[in-house]
PDB file of N, CA and C in Angstrom:
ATOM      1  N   UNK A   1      34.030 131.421  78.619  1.00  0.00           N
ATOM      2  CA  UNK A   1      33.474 130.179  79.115  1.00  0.00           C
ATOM      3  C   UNK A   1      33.085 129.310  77.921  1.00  0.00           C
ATOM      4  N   UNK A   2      33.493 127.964  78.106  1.00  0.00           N
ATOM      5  CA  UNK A   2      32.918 126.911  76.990  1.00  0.00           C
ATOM      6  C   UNK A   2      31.246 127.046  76.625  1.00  0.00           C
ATOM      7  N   UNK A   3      30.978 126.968  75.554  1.00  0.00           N
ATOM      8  CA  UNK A   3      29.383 127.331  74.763  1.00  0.00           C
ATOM      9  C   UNK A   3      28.758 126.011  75.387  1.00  0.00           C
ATOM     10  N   UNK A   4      29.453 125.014  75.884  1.00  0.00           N
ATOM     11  CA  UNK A   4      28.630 123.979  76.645  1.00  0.00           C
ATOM     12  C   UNK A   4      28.014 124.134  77.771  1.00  0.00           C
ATOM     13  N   UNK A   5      29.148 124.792  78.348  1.00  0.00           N
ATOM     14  CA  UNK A   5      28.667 124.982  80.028  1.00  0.00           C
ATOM     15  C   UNK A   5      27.975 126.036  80.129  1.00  0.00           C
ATOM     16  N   UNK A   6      27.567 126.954  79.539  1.00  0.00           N
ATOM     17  CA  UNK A   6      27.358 128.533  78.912  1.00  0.00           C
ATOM     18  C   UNK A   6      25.783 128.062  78.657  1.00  0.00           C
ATOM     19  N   UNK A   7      25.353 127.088  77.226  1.00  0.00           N
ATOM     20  CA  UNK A   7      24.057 126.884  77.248  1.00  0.00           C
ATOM     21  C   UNK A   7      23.752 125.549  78.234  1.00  0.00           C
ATOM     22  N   UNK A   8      24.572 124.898  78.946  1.00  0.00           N
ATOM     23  CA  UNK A   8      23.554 124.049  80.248  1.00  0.00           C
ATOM     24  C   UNK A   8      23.389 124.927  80.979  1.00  0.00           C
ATOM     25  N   UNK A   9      24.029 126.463  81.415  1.00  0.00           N
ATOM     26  CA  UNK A   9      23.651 126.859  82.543  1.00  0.00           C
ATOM     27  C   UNK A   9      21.803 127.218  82.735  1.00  0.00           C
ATOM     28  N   UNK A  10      21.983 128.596  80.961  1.00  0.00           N
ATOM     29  CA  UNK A  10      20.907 128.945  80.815  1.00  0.00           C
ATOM     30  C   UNK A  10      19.690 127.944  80.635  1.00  0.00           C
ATOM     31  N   UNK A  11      19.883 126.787  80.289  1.00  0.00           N
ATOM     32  CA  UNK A  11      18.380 125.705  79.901  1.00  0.00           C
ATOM     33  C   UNK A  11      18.478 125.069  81.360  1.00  0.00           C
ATOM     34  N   UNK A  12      19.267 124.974  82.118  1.00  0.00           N
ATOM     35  CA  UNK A  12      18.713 125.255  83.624  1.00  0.00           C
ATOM     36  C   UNK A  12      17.809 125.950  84.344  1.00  0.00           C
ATOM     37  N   UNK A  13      17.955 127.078  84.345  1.00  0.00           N
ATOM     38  CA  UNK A  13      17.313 128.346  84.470  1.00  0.00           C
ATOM     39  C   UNK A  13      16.198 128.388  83.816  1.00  0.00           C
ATOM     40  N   UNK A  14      16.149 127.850  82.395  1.00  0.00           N
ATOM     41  CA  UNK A  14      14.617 127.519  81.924  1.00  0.00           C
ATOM     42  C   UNK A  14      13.878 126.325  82.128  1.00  0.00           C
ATOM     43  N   UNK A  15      14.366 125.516  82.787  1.00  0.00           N
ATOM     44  CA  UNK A  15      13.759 124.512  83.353  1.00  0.00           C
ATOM     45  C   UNK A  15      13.510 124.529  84.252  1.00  0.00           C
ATOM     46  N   UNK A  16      14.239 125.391  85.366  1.00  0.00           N
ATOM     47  CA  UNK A  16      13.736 125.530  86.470  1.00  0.00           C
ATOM     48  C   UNK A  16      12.693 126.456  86.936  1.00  0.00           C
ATOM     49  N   UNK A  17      12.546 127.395  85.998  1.00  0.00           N
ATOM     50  CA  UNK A  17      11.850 128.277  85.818  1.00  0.00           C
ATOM     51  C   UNK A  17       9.960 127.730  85.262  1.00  0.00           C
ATOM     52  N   UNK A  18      10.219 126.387  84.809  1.00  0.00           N
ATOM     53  CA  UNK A  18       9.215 126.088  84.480  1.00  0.00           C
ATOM     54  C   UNK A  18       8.586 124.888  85.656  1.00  0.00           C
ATOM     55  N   UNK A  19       9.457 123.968  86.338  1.00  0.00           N
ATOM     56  CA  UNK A  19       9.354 123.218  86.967  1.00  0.00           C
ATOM     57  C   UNK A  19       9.380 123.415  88.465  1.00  0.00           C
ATOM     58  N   UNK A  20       9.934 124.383  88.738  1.00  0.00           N
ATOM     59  CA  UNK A  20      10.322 124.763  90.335  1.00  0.00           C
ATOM     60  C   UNK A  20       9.231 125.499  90.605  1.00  0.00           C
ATOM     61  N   UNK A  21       8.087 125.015  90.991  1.00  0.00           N
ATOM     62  CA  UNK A  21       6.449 125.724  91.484  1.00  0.00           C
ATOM     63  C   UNK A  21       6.562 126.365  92.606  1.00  0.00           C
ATOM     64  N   UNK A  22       7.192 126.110  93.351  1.00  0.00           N
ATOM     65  CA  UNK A  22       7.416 126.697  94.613  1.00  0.00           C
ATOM     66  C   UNK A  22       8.337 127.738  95.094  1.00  0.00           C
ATOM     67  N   UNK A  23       9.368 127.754  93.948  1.00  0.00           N
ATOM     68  CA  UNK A  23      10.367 129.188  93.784  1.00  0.00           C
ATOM     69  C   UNK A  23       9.646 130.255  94.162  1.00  0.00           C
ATOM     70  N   UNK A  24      10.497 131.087  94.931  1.00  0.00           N
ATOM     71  CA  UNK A  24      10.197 132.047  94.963  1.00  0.00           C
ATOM     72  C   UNK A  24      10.715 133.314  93.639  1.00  0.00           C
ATOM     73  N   UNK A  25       9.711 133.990  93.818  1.00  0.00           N
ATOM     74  CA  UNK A  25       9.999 135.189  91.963  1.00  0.00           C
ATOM     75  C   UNK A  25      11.826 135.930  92.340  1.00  0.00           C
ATOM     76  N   UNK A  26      12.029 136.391  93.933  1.00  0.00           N
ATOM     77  CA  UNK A  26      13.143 136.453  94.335  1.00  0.00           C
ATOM     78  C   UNK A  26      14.636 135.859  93.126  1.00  0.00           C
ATOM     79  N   UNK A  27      13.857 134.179  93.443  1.00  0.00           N
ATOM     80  CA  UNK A  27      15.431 133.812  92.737  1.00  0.00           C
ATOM     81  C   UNK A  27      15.923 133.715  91.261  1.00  0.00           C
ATOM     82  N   UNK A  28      14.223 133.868  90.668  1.00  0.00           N
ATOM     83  CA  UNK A  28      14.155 134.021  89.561  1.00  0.00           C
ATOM     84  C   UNK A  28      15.126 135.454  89.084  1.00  0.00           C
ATOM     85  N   UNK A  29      14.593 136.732  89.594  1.00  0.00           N
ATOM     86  CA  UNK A  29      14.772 138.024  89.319  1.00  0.00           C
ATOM     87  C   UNK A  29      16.426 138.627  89.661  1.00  0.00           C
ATOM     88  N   UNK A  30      17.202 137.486  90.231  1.00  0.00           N
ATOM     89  CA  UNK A  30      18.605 137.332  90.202  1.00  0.00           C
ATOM     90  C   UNK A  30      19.093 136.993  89.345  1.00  0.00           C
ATOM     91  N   UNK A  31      18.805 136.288  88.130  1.00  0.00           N
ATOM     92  CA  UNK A  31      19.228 135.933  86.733  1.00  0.00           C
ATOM     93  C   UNK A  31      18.977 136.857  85.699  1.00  0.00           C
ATOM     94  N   UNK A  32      17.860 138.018  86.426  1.00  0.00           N
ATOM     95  CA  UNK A  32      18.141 138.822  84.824  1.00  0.00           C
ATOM     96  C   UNK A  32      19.645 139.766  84.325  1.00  0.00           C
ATOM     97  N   UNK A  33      19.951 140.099  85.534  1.00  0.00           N
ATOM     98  CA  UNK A  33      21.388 140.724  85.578  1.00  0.00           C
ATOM     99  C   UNK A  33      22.658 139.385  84.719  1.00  0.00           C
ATOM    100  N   UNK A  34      22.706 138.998  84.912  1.00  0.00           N
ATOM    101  CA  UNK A  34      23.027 137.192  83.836  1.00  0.00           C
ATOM    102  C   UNK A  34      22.952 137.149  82.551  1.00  0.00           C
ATOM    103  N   UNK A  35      21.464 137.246  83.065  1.00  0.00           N
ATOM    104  CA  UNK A  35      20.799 137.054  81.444  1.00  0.00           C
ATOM    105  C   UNK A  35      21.377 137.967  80.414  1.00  0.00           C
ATOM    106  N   UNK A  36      21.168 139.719  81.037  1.00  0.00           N
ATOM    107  CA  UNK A  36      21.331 140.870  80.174  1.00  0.00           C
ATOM    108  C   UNK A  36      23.057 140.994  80.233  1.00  0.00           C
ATOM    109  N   UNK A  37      23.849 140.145  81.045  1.00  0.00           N
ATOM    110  CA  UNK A  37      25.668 140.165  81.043  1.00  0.00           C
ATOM    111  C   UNK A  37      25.942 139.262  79.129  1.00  0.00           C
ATOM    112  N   UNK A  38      24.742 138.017  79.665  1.00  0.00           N
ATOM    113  CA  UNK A  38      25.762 136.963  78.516  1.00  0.00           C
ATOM    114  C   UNK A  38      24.752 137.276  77.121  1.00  0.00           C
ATOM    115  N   UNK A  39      23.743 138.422  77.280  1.00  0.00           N
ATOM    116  CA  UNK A  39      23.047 138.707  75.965  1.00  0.00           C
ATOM    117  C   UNK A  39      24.124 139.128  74.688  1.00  0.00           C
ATOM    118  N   UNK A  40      25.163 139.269  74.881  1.00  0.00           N
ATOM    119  CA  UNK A  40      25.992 139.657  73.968  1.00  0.00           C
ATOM    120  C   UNK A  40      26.638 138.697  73.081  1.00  0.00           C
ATOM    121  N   UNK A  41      26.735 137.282  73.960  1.00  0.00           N
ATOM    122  CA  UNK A  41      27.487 136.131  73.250  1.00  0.00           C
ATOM    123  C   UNK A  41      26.613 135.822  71.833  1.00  0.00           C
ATOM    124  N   UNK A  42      27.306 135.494  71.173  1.00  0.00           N
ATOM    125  CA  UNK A  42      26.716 135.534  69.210  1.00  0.00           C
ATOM    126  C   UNK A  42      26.986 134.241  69.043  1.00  0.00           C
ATOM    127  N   UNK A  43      27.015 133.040  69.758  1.00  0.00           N
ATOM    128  CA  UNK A  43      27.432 131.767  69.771  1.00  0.00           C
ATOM    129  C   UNK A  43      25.482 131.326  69.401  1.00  0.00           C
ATOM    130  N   UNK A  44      25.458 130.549  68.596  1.00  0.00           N
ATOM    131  CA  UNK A  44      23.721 130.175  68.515  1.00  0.00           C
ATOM    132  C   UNK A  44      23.094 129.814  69.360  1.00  0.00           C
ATOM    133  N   UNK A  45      23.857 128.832  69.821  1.00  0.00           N
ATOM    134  CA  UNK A  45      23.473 127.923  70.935  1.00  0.00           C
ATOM    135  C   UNK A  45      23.217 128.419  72.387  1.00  0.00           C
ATOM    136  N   UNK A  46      24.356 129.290  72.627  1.00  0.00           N
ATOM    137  CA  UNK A  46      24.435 130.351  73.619  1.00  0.00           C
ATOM    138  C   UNK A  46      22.916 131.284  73.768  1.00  0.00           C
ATOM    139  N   UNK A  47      22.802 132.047  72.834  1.00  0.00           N
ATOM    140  CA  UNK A  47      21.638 133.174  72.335  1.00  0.00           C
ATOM    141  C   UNK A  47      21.011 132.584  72.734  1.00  0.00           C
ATOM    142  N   UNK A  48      20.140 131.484  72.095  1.00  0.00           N
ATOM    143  CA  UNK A  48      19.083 130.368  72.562  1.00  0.00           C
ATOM    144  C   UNK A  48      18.618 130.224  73.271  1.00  0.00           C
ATOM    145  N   UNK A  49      19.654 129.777  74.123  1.00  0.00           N
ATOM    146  CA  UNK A  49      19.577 129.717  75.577  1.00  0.00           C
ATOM    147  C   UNK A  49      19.585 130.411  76.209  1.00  0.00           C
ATOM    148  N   UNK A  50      19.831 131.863  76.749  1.00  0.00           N
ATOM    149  CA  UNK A  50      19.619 132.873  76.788  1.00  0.00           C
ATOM    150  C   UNK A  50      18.096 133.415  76.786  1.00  0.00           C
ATOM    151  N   UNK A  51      17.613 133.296  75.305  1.00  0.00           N
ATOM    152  CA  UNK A  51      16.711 133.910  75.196  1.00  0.00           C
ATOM    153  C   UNK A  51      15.552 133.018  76.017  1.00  0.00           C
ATOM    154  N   UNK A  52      15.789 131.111  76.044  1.00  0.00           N
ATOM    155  CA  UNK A  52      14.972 130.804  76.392  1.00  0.00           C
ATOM    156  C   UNK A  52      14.933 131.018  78.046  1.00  0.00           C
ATOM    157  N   UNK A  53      15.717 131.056  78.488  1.00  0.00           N
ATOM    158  CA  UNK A  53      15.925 131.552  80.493  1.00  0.00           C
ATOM    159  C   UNK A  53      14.654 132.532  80.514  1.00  0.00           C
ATOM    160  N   UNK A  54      15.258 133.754  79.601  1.00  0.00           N
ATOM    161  CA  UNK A  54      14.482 134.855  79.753  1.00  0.00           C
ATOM    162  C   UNK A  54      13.022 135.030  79.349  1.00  0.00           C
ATOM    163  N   UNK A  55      12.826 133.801  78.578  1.00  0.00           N
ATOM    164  CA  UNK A  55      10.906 133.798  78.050  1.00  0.00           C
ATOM    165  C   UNK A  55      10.510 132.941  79.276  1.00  0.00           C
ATOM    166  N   UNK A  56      11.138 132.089  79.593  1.00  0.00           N
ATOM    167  CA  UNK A  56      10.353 131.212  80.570  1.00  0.00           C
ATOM    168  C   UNK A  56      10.108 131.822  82.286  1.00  0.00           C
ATOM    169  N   UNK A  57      11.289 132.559  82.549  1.00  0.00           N
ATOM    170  CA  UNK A  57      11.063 133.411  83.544  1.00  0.00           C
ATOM    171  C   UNK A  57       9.779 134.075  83.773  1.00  0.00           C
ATOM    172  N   UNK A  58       9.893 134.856  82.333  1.00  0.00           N
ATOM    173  CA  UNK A  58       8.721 135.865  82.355  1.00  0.00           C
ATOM    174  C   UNK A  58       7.380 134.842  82.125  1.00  0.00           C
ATOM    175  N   UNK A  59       7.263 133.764  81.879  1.00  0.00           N
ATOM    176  CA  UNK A  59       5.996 133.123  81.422  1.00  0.00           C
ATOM    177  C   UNK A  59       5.932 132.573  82.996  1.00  0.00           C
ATOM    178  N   UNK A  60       6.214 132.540  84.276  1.00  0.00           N
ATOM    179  CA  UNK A  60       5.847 131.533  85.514  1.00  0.00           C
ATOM    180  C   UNK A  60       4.618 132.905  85.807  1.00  0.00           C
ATOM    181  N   UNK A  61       4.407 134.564  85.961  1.00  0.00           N
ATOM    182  CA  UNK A  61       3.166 134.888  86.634  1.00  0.00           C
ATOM    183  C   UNK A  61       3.637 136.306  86.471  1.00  0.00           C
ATOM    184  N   UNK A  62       2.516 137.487  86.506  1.00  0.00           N
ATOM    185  CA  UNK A  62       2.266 138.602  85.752  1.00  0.00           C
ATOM    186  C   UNK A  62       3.527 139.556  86.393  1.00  0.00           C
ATOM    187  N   UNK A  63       3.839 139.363  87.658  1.00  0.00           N
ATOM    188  CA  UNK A  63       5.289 140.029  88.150  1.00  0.00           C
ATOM    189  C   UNK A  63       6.567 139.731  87.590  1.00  0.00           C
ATOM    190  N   UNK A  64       6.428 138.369  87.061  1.00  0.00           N
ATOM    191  CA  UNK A  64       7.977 137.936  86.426  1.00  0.00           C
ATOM    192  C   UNK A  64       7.726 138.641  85.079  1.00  0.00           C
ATOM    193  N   UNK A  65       6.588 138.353  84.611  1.00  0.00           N
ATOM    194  CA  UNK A  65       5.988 138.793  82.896  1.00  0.00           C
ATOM    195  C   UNK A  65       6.618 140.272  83.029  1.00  0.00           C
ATOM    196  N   UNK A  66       6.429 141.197  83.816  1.00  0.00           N
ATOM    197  CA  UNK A  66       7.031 142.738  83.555  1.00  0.00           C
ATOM    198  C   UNK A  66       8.004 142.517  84.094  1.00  0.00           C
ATOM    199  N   UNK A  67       8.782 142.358  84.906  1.00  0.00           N
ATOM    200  CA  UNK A  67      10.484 142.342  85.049  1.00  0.00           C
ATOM    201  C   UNK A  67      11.165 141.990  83.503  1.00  0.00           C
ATOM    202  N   UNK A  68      10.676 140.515  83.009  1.00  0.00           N
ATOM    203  CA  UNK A  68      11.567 139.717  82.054  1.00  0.00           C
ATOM    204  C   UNK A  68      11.268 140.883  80.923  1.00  0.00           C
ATOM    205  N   UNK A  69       9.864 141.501  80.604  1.00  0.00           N
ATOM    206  CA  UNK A  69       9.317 142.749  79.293  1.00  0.00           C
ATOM    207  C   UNK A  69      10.778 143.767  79.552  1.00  0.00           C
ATOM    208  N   UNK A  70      10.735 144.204  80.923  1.00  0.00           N
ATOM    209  CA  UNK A  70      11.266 145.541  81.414  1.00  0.00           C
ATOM    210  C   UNK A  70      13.246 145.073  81.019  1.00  0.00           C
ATOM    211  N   UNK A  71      13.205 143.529  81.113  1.00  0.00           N
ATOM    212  CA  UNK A  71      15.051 143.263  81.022  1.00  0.00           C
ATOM    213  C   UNK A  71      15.021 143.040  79.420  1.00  0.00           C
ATOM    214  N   UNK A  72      14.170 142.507  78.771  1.00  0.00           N
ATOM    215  CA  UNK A  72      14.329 142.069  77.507  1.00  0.00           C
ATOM    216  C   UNK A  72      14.169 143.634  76.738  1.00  0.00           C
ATOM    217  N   UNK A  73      14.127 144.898  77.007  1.00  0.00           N
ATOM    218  CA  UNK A  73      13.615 146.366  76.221  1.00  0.00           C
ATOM    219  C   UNK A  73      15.119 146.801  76.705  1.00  0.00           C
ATOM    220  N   UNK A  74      15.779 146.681  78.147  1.00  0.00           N
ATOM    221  CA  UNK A  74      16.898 147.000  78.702  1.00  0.00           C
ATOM    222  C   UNK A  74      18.113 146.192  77.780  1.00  0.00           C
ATOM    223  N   UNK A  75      18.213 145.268  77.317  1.00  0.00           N
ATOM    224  CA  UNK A  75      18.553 144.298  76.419  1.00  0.00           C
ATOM    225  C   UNK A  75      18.581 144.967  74.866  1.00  0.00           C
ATOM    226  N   UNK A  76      17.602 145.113  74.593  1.00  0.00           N
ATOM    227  CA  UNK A  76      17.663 145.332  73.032  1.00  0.00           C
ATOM    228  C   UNK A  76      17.977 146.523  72.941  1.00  0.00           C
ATOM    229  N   UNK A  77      18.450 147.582  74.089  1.00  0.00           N
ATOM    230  CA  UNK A  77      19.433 148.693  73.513  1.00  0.00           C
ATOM    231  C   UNK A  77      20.963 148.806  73.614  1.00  0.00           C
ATOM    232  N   UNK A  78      21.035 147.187  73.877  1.00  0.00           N
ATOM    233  CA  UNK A  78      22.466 146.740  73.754  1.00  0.00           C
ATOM    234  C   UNK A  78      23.013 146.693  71.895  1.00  0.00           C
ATOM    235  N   UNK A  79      24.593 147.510  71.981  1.00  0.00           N
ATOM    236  CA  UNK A  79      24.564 147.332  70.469  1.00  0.00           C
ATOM    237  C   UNK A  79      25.143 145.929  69.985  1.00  0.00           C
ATOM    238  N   UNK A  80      24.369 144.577  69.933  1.00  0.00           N
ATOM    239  CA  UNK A  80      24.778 143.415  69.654  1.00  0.00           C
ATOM    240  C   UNK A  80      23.823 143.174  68.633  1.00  0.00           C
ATOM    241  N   UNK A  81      24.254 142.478  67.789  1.00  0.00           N
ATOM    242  CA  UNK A  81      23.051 141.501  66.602  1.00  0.00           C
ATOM    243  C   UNK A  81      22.105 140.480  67.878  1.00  0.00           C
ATOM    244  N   UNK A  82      23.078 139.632  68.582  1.00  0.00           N
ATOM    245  CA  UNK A  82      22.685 138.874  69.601  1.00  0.00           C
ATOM    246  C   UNK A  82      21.544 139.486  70.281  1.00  0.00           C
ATOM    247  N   UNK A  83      21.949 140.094  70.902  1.00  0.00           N
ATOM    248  CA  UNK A  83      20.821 141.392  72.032  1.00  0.00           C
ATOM    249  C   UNK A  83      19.796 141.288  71.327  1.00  0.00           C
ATOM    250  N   UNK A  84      19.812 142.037  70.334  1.00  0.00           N
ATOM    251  CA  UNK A  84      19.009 142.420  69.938  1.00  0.00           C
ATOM    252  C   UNK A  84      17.695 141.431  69.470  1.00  0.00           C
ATOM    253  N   UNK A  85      18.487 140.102  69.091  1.00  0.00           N
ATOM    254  CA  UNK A  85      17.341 138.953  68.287  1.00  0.00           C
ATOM    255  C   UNK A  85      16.946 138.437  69.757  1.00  0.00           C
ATOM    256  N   UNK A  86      17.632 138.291  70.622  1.00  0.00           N
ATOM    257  CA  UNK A  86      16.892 137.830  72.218  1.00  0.00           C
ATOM    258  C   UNK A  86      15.772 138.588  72.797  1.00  0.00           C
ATOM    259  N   UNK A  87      16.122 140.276  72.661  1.00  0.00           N
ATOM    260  CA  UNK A  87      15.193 140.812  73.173  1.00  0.00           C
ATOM    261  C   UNK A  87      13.699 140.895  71.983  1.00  0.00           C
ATOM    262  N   UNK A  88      13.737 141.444  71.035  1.00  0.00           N
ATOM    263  CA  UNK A  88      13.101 141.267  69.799  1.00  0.00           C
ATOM    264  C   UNK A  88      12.029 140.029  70.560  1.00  0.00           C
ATOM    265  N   UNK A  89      12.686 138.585  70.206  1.00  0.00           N
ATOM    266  CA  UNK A  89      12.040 137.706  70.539  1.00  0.00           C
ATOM    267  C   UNK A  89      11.210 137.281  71.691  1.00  0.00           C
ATOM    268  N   UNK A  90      12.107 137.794  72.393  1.00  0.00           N
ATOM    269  CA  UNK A  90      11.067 137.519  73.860  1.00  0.00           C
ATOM    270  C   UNK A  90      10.092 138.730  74.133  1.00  0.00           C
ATOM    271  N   UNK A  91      10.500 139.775  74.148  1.00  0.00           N
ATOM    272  CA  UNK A  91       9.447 140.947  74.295  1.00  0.00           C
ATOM    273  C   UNK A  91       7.783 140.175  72.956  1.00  0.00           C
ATOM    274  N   UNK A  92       8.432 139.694  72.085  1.00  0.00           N
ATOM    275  CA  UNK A  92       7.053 139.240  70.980  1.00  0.00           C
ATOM    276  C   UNK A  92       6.364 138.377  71.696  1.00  0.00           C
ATOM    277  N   UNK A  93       6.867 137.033  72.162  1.00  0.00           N
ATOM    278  CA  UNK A  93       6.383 135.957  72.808  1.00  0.00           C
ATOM    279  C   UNK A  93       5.704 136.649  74.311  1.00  0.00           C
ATOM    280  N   UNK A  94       6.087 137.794  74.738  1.00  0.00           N
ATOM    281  CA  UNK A  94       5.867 137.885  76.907  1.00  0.00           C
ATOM    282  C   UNK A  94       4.856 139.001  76.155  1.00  0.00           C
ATOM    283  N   UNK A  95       4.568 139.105  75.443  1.00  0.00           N
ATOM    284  CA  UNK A  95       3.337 140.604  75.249  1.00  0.00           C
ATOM    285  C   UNK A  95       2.516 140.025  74.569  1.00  0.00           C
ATOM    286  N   UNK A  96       2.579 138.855  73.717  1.00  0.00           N
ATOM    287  CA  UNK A  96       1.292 138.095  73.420  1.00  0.00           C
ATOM    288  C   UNK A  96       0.268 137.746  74.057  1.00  0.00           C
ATOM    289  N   UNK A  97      -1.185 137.910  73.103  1.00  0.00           N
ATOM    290  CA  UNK A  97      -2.228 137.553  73.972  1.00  0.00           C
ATOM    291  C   UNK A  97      -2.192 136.519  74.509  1.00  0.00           C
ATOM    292  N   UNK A  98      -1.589 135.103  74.216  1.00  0.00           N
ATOM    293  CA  UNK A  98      -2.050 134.074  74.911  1.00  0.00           C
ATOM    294  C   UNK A  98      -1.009 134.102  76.361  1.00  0.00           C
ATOM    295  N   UNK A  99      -0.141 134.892  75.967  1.00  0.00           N
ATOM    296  CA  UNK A  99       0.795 134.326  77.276  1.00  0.00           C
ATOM    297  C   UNK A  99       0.322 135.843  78.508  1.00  0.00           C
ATOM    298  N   UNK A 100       0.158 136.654  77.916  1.00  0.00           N
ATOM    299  CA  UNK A 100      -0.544 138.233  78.708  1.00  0.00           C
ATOM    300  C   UNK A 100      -1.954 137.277  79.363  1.00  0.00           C
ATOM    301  N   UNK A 101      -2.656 136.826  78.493  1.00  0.00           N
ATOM    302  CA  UNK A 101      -4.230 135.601  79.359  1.00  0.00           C
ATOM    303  C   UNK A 101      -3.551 134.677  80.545  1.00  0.00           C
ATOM    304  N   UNK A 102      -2.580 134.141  80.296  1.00  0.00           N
ATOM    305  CA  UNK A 102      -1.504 133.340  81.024  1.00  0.00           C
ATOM    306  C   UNK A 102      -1.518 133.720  82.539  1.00  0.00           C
ATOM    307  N   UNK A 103      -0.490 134.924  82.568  1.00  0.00           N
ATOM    308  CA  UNK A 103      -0.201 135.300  83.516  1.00  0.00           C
ATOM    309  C   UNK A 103      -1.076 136.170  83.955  1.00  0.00           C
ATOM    310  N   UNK A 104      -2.267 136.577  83.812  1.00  0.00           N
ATOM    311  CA  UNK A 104      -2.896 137.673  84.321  1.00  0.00           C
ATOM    312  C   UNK A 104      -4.018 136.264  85.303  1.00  0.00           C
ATOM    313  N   UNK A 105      -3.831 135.001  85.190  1.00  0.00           N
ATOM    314  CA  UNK A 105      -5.038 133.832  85.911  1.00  0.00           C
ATOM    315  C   UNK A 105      -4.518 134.072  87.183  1.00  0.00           C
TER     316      UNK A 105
END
Protein backbone atom coordinates (compact mmCIF):
# COMPACT_ATOMS: atom_id res chain seq x y z
CA UNK A 1 0.00 0.00 0.00
CA UNK A 2 1.18 3.67 -0.83
CA UNK A 3 3.03 5.29 2.57
CA UNK A 4 0.31 8.02 1.89
CA UNK A 5 -2.70 6.21 2.26
CA UNK A 6 -0.89 3.91 4.91
CA UNK A 7 -0.06 7.10 7.25
CA UNK A 8 -3.71 8.98 6.55
CA UNK A 9 -5.21 5.85 7.61
CA UNK A 10 -3.34 5.57 10.97
CA UNK A 11 -3.54 9.65 11.95
CA UNK A 12 -7.20 8.91 11.46
CA UNK A 13 -7.40 6.52 14.00
CA UNK A 14 -5.45 8.99 16.12
CA UNK A 15 -7.67 11.58 15.68
CA UNK A 16 -10.42 9.85 16.11
CA UNK A 17 -9.32 8.36 18.96
CA UNK A 18 -8.87 11.68 20.47
CA UNK A 19 -11.96 13.47 19.17
CA UNK A 20 -14.71 10.82 18.91
CA UNK A 21 -16.01 11.19 22.84
CA UNK A 22 -18.67 9.11 22.35
CA UNK A 23 -16.93 5.98 20.68
CA UNK A 24 -17.38 3.22 22.00
CA UNK A 25 -13.74 1.35 23.47
CA UNK A 26 -15.36 -1.64 21.11
CA UNK A 27 -14.22 0.21 17.95
CA UNK A 28 -11.25 1.39 19.20
CA UNK A 29 -9.96 -2.30 20.27
CA UNK A 30 -10.56 -3.44 16.49
CA UNK A 31 -7.49 -1.52 15.35
CA UNK A 32 -5.06 -3.11 17.52
CA UNK A 33 -4.96 -6.26 15.34
CA UNK A 34 -3.97 -3.33 12.40
CA UNK A 35 -1.95 -1.69 14.38
CA UNK A 36 0.27 -4.91 15.45
CA UNK A 37 -0.26 -6.23 11.20
CA UNK A 38 1.40 -2.77 9.81
CA UNK A 39 3.98 -2.54 13.00
CA UNK A 40 6.47 -3.99 10.70
CA UNK A 41 6.45 -1.29 7.90
CA UNK A 42 10.11 0.63 8.36
CA UNK A 43 8.72 3.51 6.17
CA UNK A 44 9.12 6.71 8.90
CA UNK A 45 6.21 8.13 8.21
CA UNK A 46 4.33 4.89 8.32
CA UNK A 47 5.95 3.86 12.03
CA UNK A 48 4.76 7.27 13.21
CA UNK A 49 1.75 6.83 12.50
CA UNK A 50 1.37 3.71 13.75
CA UNK A 51 2.83 4.37 16.83
CA UNK A 52 0.72 7.46 17.14
CA UNK A 53 -2.94 5.32 16.58
CA UNK A 54 -1.57 3.19 19.24
CA UNK A 55 -0.59 5.98 22.08
CA UNK A 56 -3.71 7.79 21.52
CA UNK A 57 -5.95 4.77 21.77
CA UNK A 58 -4.46 3.86 24.91
CA UNK A 59 -4.54 7.59 26.28
CA UNK A 60 -8.89 7.94 25.77
CA UNK A 61 -9.44 5.74 29.58
CA UNK A 62 -7.77 3.07 31.92
CA UNK A 63 -9.39 -0.02 29.75
CA UNK A 64 -7.95 1.23 26.44
CA UNK A 65 -4.56 2.22 28.60
CA UNK A 66 -4.11 -1.84 29.27
CA UNK A 67 -5.26 -3.25 25.95
CA UNK A 68 -2.90 -0.56 23.89
CA UNK A 69 0.25 -1.59 27.18
CA UNK A 70 -0.88 -5.39 26.55
CA UNK A 71 -0.65 -4.77 22.16
CA UNK A 72 2.36 -2.48 22.33
CA UNK A 73 4.58 -5.63 24.74
CA UNK A 74 2.71 -8.15 22.00
CA UNK A 75 4.43 -5.81 19.39
CA UNK A 76 7.84 -5.45 20.62
CA UNK A 77 8.41 -9.23 20.38
CA UNK A 78 8.03 -8.77 16.82
CA UNK A 79 11.57 -9.23 15.14
CA UNK A 80 11.41 -5.65 13.35
CA UNK A 81 13.69 -2.46 14.14
CA UNK A 82 10.11 -0.82 13.40
CA UNK A 83 8.18 -2.96 16.13
CA UNK A 84 10.25 -2.58 18.21
CA UNK A 85 10.80 1.57 18.31
CA UNK A 86 6.69 1.67 18.26
CA UNK A 87 6.32 -0.55 21.03
CA UNK A 88 9.45 0.79 23.13
CA UNK A 89 7.74 4.14 22.64
CA UNK A 90 4.39 3.79 23.45
CA UNK A 91 4.63 1.29 26.33
CA UNK A 92 7.14 4.63 27.82
CA UNK A 93 4.49 7.28 27.09
CA UNK A 94 0.97 4.68 28.35
CA UNK A 95 2.95 3.74 31.77
CA UNK A 96 3.87 7.24 32.61
CA UNK A 97 2.81 8.95 35.60
CA UNK A 98 1.07 11.69 34.02
CA UNK A 99 -0.83 9.70 31.52
CA UNK A 100 -1.39 6.41 34.34
CA UNK A 101 -3.08 10.00 36.63
CA UNK A 102 -4.94 10.46 33.22
CA UNK A 103 -6.71 7.55 32.83
CA UNK A 104 -7.20 6.31 36.26
CA UNK A 105 -9.91 10.09 36.64
Amino acid sequence: MEKSVKRAAFSIIAGLAVHDKKAADLKFEEFFTIIKRESTDERNYVKKAVNWALRNIGKRNLTLNKKAICTAKEIKNIDSKSAKWIANDAIRELTSDKIQKRVKK
